[in-house]
PDB file of N, CA and C in Angstrom:
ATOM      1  N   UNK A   1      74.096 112.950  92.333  1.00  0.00           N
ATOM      2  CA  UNK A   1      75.180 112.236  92.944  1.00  0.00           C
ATOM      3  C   UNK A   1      75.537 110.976  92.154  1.00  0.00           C
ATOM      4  N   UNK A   2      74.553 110.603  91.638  1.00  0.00           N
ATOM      5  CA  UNK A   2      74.667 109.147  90.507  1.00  0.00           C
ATOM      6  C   UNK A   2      75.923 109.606  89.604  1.00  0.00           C
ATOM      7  N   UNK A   3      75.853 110.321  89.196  1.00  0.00           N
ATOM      8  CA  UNK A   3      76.387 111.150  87.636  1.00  0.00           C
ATOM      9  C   UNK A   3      77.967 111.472  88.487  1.00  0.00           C
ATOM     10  N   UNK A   4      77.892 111.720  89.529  1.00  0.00           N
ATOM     11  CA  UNK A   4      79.573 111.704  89.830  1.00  0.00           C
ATOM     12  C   UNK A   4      80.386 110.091  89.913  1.00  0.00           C
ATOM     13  N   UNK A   5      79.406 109.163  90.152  1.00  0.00           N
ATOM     14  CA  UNK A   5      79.982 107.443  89.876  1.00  0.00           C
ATOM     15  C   UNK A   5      80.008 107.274  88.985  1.00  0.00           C
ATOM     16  N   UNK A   6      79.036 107.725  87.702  1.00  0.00           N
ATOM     17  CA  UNK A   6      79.430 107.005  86.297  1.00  0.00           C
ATOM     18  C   UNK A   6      80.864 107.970  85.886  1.00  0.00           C
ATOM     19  N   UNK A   7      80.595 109.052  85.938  1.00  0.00           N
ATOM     20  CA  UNK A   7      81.535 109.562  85.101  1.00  0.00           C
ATOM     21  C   UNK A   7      82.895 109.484  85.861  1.00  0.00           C
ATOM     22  N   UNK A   8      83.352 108.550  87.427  1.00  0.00           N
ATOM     23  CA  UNK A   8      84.780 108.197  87.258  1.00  0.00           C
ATOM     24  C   UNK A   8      84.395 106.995  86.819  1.00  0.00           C
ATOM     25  N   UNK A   9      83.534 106.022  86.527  1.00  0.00           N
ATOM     26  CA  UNK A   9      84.054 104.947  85.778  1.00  0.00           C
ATOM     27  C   UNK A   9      84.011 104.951  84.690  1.00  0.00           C
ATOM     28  N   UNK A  10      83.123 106.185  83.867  1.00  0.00           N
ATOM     29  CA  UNK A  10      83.452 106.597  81.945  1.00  0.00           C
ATOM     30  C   UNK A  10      84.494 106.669  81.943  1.00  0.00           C
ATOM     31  N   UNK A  11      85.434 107.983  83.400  1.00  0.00           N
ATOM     32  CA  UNK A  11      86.922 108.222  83.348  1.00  0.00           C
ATOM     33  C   UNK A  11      88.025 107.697  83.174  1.00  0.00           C
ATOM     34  N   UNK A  12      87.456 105.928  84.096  1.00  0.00           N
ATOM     35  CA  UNK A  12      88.487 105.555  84.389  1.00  0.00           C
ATOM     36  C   UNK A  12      88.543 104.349  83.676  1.00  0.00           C
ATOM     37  N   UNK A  13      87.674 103.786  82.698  1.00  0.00           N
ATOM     38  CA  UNK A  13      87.446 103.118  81.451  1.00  0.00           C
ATOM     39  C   UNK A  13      88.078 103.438  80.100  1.00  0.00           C
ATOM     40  N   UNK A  14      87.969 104.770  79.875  1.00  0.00           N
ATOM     41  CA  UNK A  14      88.606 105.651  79.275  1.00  0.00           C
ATOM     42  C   UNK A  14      89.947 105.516  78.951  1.00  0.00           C
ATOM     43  N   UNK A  15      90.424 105.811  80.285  1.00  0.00           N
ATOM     44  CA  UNK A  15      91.963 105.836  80.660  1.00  0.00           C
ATOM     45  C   UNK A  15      92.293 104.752  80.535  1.00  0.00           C
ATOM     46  N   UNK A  16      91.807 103.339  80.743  1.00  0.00           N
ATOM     47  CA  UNK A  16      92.055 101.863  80.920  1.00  0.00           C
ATOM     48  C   UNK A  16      92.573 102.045  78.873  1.00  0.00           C
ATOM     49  N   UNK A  17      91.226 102.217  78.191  1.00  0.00           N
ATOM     50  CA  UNK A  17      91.708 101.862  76.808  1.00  0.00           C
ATOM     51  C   UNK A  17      92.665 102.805  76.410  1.00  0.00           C
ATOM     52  N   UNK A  18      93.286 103.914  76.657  1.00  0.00           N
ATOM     53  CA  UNK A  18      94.235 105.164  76.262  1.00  0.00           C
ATOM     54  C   UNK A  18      95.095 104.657  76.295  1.00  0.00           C
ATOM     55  N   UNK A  19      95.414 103.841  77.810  1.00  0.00           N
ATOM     56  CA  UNK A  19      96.564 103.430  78.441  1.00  0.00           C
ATOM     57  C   UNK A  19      96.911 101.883  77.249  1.00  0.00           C
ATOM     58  N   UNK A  20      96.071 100.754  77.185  1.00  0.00           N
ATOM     59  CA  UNK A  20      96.643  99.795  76.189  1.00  0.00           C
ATOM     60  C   UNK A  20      96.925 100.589  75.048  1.00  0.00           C
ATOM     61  N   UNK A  21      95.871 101.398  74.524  1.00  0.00           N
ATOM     62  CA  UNK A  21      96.409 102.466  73.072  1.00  0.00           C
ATOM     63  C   UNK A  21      98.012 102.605  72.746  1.00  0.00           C
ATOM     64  N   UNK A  22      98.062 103.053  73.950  1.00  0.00           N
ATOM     65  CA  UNK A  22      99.142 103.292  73.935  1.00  0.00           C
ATOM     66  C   UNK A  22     100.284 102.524  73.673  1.00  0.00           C
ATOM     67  N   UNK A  23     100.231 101.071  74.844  1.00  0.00           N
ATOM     68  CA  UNK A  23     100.904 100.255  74.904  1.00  0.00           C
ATOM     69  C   UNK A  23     101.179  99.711  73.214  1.00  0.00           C
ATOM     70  N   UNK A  24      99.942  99.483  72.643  1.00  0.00           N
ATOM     71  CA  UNK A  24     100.474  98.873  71.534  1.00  0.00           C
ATOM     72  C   UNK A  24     100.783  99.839  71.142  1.00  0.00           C
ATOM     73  N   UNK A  25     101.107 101.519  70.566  1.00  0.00           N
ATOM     74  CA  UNK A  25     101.839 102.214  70.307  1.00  0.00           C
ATOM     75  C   UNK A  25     103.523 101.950  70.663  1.00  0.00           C
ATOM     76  N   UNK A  26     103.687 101.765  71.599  1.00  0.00           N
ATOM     77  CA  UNK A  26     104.479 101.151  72.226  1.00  0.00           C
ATOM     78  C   UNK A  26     105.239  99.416  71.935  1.00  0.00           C
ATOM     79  N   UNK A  27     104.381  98.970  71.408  1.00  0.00           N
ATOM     80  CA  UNK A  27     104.686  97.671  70.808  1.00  0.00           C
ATOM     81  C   UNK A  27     104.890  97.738  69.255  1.00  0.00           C
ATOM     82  N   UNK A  28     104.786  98.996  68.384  1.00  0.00           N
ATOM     83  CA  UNK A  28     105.056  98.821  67.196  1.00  0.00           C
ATOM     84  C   UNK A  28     106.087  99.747  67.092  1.00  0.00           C
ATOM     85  N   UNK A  29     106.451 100.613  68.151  1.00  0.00           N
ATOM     86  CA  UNK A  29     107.814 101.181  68.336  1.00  0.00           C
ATOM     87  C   UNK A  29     108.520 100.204  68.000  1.00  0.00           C
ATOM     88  N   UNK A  30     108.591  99.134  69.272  1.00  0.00           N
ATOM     89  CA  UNK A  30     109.501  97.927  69.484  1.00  0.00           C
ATOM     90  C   UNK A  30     110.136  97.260  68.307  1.00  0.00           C
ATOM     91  N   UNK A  31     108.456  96.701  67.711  1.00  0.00           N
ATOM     92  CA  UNK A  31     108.933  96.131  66.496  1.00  0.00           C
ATOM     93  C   UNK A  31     109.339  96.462  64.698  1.00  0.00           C
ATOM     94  N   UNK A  32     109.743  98.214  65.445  1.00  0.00           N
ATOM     95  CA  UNK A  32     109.949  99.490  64.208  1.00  0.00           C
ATOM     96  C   UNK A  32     111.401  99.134  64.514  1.00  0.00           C
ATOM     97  N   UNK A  33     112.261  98.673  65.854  1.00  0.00           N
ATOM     98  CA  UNK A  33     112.949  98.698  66.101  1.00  0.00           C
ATOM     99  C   UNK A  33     113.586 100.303  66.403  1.00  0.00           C
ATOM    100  N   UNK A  34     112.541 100.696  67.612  1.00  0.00           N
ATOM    101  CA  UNK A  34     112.973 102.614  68.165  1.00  0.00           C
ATOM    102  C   UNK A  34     112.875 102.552  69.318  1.00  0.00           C
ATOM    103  N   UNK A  35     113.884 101.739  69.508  1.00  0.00           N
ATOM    104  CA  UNK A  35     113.605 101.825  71.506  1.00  0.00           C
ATOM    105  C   UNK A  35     114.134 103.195  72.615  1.00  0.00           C
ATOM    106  N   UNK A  36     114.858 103.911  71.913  1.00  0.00           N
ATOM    107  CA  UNK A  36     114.912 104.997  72.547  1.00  0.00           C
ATOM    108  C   UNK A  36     112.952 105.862  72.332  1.00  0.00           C
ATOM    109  N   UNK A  37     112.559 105.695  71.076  1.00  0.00           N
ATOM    110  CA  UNK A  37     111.658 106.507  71.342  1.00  0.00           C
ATOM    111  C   UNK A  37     110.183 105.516  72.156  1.00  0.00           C
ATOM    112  N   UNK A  38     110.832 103.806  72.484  1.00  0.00           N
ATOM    113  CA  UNK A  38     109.474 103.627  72.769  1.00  0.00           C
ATOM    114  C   UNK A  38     109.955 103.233  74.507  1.00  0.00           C
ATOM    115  N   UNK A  39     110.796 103.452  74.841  1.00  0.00           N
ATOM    116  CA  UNK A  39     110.947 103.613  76.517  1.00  0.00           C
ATOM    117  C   UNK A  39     109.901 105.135  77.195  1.00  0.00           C
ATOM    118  N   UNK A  40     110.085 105.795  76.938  1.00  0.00           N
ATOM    119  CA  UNK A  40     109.585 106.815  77.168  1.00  0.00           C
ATOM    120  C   UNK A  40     107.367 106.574  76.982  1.00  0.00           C
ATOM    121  N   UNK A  41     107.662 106.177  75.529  1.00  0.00           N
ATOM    122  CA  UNK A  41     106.210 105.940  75.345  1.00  0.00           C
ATOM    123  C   UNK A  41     105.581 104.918  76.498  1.00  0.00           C
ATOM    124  N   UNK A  42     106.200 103.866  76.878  1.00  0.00           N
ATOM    125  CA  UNK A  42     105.874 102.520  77.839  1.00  0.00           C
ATOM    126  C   UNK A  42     105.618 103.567  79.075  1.00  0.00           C
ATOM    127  N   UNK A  43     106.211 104.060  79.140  1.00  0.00           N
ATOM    128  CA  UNK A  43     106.069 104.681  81.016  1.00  0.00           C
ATOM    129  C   UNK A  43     104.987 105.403  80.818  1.00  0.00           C
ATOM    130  N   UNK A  44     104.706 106.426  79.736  1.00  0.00           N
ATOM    131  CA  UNK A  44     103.353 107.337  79.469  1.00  0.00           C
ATOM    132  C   UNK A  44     102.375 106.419  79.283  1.00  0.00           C
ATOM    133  N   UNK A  45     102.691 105.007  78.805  1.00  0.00           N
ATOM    134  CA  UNK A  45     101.201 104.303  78.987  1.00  0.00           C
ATOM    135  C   UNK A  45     100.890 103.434  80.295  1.00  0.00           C
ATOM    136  N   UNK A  46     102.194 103.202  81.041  1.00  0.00           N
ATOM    137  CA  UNK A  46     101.623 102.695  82.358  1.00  0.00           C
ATOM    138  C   UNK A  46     101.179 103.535  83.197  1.00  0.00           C
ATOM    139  N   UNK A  47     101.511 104.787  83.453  1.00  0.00           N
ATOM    140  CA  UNK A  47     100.897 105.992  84.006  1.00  0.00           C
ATOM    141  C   UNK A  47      99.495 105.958  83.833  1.00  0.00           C
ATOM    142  N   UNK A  48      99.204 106.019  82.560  1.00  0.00           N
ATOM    143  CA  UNK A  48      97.941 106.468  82.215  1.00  0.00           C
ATOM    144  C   UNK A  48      96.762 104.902  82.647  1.00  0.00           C
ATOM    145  N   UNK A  49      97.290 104.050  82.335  1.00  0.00           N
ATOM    146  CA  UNK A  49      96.827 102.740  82.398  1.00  0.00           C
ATOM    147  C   UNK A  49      96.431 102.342  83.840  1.00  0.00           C
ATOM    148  N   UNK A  50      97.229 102.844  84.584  1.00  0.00           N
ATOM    149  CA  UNK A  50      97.214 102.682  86.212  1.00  0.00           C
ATOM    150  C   UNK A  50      96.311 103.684  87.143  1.00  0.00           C
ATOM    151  N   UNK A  51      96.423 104.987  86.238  1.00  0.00           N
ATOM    152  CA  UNK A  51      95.734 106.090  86.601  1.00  0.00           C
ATOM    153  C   UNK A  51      94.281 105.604  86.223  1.00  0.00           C
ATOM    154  N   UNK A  52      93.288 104.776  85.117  1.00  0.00           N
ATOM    155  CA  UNK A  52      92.731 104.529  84.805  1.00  0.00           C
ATOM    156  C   UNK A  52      92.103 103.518  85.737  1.00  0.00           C
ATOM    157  N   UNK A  53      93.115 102.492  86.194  1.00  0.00           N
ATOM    158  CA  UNK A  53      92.863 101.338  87.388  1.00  0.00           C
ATOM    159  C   UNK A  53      92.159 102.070  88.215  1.00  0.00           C
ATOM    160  N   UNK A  54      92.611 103.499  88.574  1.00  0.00           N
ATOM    161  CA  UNK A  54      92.907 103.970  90.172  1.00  0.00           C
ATOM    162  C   UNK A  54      91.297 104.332  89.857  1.00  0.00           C
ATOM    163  N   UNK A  55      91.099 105.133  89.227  1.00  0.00           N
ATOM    164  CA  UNK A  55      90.006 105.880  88.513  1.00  0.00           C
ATOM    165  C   UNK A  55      88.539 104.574  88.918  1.00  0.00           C
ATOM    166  N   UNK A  56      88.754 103.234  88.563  1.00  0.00           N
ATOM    167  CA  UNK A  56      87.743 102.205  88.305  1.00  0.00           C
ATOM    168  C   UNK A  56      87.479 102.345  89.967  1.00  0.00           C
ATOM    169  N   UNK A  57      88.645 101.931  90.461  1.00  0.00           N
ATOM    170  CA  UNK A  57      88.254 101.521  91.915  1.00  0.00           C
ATOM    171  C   UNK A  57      88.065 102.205  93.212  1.00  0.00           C
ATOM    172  N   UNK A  58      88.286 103.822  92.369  1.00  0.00           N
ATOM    173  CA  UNK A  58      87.344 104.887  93.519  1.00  0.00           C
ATOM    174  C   UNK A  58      86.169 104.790  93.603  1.00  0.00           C
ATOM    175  N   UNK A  59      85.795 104.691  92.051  1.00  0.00           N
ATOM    176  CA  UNK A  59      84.250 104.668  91.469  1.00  0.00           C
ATOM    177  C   UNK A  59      83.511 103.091  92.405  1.00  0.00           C
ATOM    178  N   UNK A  60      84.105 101.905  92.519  1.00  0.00           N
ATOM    179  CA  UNK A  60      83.687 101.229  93.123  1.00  0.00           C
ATOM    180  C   UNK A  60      83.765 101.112  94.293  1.00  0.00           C
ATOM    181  N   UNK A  61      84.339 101.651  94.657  1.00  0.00           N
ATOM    182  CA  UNK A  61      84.198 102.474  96.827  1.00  0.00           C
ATOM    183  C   UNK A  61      83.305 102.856  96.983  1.00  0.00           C
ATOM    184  N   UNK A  62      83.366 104.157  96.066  1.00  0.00           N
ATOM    185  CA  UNK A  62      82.233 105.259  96.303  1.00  0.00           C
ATOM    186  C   UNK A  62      80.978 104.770  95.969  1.00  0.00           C
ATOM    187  N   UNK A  63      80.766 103.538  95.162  1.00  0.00           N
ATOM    188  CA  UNK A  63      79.641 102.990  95.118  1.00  0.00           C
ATOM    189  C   UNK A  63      79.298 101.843  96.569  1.00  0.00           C
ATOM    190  N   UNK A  64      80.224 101.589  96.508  1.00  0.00           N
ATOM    191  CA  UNK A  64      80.108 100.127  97.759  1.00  0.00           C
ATOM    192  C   UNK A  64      79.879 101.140  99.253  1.00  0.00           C
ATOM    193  N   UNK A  65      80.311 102.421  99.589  1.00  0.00           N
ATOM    194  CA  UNK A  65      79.754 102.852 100.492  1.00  0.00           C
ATOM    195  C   UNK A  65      78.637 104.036 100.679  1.00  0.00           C
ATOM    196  N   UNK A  66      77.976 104.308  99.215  1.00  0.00           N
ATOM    197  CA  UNK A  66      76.876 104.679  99.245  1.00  0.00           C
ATOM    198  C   UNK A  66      75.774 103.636  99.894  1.00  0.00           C
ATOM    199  N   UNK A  67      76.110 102.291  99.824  1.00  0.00           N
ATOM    200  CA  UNK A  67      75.251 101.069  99.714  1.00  0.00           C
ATOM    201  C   UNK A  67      75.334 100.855 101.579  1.00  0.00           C
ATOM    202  N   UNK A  68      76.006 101.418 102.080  1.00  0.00           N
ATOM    203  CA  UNK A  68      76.251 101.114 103.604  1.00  0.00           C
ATOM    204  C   UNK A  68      75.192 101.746 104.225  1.00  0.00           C
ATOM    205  N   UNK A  69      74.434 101.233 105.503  1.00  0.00           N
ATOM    206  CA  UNK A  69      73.351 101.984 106.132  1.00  0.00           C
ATOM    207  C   UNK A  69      74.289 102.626 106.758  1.00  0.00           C
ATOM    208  N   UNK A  70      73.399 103.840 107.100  1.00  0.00           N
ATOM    209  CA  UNK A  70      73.794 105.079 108.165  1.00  0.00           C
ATOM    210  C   UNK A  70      74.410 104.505 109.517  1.00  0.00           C
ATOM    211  N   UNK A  71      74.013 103.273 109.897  1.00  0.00           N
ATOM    212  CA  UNK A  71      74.228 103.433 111.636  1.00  0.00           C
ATOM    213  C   UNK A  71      75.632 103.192 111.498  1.00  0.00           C
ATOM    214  N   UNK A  72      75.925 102.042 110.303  1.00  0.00           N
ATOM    215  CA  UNK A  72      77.293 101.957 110.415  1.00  0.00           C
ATOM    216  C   UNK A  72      78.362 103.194 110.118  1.00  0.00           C
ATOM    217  N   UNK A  73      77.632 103.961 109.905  1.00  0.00           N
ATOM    218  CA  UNK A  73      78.919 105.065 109.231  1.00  0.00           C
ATOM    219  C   UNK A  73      79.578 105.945 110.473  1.00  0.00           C
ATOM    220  N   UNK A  74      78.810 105.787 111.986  1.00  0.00           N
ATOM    221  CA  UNK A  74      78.975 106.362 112.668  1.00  0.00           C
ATOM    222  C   UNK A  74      79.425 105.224 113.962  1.00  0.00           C
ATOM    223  N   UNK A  75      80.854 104.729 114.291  1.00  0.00           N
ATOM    224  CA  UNK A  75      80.494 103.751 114.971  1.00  0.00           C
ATOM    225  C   UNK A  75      80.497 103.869 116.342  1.00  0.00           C
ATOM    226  N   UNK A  76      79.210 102.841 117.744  1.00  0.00           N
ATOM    227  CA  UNK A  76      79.391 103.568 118.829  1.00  0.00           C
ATOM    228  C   UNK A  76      80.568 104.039 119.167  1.00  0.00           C
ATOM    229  N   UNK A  77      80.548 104.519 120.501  1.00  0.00           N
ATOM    230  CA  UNK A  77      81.852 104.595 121.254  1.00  0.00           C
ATOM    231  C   UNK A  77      81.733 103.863 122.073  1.00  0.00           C
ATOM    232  N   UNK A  78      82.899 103.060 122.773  1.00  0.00           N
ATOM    233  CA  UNK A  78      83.128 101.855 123.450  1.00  0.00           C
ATOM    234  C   UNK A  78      84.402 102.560 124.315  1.00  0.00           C
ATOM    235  N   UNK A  79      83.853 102.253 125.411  1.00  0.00           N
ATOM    236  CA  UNK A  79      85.244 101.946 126.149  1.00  0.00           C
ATOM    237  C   UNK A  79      86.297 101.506 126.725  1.00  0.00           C
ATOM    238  N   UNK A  80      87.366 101.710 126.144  1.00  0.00           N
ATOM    239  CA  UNK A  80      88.866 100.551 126.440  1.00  0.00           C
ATOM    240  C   UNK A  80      88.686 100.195 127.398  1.00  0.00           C
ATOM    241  N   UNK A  81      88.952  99.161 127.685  1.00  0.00           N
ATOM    242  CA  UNK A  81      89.468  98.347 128.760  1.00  0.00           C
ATOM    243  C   UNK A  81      90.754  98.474 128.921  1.00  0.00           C
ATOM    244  N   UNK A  82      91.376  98.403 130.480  1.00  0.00           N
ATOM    245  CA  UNK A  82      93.001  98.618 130.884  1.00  0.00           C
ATOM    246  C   UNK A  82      93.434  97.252 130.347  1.00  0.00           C
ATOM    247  N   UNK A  83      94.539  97.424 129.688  1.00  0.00           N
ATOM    248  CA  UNK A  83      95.436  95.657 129.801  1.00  0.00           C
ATOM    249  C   UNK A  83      96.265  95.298 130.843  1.00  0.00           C
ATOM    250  N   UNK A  84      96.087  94.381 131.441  1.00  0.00           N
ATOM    251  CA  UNK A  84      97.326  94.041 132.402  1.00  0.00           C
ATOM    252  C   UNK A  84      98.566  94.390 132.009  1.00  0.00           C
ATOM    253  N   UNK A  85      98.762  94.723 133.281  1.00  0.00           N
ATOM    254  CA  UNK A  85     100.474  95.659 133.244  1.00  0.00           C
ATOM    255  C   UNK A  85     101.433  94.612 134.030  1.00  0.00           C
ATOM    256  N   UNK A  86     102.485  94.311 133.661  1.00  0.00           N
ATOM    257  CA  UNK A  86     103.583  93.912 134.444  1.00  0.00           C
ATOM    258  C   UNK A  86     104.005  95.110 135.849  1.00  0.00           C
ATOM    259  N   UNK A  87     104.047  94.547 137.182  1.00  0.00           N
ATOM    260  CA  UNK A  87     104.681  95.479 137.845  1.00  0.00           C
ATOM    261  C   UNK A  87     106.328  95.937 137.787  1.00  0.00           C
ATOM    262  N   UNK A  88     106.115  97.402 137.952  1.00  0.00           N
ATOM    263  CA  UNK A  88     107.314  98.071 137.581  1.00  0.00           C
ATOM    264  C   UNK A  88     107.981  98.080 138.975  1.00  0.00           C
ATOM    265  N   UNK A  89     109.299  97.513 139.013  1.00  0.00           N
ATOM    266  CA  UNK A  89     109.904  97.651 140.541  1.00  0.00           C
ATOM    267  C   UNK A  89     111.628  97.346 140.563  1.00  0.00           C
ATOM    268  N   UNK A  90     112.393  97.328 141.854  1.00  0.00           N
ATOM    269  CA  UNK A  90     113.380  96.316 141.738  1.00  0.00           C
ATOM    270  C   UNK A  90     114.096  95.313 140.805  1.00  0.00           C
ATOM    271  N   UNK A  91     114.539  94.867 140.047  1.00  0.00           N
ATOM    272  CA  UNK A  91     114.414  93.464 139.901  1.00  0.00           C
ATOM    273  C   UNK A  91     115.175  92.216 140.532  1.00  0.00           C
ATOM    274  N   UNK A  92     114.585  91.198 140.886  1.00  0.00           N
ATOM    275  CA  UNK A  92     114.928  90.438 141.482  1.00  0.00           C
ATOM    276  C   UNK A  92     116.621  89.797 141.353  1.00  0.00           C
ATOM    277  N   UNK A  93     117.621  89.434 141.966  1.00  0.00           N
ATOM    278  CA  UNK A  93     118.700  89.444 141.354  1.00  0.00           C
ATOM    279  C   UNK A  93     119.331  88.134 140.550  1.00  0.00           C
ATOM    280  N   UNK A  94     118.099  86.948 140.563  1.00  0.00           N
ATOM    281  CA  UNK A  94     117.943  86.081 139.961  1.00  0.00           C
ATOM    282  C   UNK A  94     117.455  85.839 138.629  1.00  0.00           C
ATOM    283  N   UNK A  95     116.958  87.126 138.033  1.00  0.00           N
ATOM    284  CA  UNK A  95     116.364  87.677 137.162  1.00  0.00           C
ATOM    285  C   UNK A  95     117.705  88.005 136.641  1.00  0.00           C
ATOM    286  N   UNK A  96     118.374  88.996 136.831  1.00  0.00           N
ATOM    287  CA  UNK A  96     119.280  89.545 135.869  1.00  0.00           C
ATOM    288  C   UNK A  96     120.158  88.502 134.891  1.00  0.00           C
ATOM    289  N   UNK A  97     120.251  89.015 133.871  1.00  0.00           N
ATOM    290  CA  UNK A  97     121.276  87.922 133.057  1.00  0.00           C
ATOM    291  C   UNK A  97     122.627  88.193 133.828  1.00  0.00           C
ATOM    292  N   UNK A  98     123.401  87.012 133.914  1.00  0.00           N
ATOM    293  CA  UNK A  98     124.573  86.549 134.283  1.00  0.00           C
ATOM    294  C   UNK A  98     125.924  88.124 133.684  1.00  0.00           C
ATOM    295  N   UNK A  99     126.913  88.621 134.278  1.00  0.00           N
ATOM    296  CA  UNK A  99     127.519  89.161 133.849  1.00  0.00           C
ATOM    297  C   UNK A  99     128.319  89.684 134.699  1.00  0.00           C
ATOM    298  N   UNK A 100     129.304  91.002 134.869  1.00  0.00           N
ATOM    299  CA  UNK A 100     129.799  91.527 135.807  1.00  0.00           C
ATOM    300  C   UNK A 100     129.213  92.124 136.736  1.00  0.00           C
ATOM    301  N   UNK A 101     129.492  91.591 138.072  1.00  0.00           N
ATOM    302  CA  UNK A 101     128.783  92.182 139.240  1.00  0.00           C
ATOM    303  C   UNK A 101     129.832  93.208 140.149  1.00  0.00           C
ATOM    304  N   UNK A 102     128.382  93.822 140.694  1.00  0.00           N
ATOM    305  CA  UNK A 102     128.848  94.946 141.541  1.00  0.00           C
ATOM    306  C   UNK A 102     129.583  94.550 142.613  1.00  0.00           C
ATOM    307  N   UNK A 103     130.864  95.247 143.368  1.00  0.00           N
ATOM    308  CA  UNK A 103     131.457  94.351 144.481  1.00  0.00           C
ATOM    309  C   UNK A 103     130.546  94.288 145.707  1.00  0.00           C
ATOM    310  N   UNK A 104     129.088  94.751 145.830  1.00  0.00           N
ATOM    311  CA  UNK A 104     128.228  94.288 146.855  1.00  0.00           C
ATOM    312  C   UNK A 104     127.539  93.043 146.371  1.00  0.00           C
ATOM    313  N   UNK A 105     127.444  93.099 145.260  1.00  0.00           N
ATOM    314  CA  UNK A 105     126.268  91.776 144.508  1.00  0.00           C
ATOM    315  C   UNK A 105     127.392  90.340 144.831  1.00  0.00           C
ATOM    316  N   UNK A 106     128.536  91.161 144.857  1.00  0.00           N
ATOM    317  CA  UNK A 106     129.850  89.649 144.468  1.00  0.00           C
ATOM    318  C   UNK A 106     130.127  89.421 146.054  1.00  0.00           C
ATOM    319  N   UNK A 107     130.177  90.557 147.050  1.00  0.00           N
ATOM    320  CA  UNK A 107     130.070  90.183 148.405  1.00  0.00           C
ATOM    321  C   UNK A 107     129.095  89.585 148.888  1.00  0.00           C
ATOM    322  N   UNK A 108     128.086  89.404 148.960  1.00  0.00           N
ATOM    323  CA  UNK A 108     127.090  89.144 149.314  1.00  0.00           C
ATOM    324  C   UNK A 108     126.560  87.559 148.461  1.00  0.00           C
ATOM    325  N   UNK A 109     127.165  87.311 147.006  1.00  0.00           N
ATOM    326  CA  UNK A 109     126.990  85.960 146.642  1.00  0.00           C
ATOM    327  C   UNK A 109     127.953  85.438 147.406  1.00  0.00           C
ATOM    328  N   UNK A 110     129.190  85.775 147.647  1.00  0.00           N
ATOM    329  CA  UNK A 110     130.162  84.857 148.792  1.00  0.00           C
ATOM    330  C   UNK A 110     129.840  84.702 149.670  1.00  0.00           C
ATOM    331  N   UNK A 111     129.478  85.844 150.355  1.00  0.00           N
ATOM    332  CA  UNK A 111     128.982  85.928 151.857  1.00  0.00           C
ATOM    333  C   UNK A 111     130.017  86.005 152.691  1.00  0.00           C
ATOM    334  N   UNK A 112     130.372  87.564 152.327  1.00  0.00           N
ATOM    335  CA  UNK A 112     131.393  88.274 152.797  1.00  0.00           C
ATOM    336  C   UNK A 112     131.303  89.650 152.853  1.00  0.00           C
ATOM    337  N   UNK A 113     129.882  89.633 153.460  1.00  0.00           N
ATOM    338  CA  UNK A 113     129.385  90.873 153.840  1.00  0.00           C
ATOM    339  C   UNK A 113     129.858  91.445 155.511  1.00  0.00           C
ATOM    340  N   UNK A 114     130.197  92.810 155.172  1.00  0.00           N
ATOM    341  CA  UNK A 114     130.840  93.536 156.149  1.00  0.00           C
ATOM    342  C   UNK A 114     129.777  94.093 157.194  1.00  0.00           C
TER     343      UNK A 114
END
């Protein structure tokens, strides 16, 4: 199981130097003055360069949670607690925002109920 951590970080070490390789491949395009052919090259080395990143920092997961004890890998179970709920009902008519009222809401603020 050791031998699967080194070899993504041989991998992804690897890929780290391919990827600058490249870049300065990429930088003597530039200063060949071939920028059609060194656009293309730049993206094949950030690919690879990033893929290389990705590569380092699986390898250091997979190391950082080999290193975890067992109890944590399994965590209890706990049980939720309810959150207070607002009651669902009516609403009060002092509550409502201000706007057009119903001709009972508008009878009844006059007080000209039938």
């Amino acid at each position: 199981m050791r031998f699967v951590y080194w070899s993504r970080e041989v991998a992804g070490w690897l890929l780290v130097l391919i990827g600058l390789w490249q870049f300065w491949n990429t930088y003597t395009l530039l200063t060949n003055r071939r920028i059609l052919e060194a656009a293309p090259s730049a993206f094949i080395a950030f690919v690879i360069f990033r893929g290389g990143v990705h590569l380092l920092k699986v390898a250091v997961a997979a190391q950082a949670a080999r290193t975890l004890p067992e109890s944590s890998a399994q965590p209890a179970t706990r049980r939720a607690g309810r959150m207070p709920t607002k009651p669902i009902g009516p609403t009060p008519a002092k509550a409502v925002v201000p706007g057009p009222r119903s001709r009972a809401a508008a009878a009844a603020a006059n007080g000209d109920l039938d």
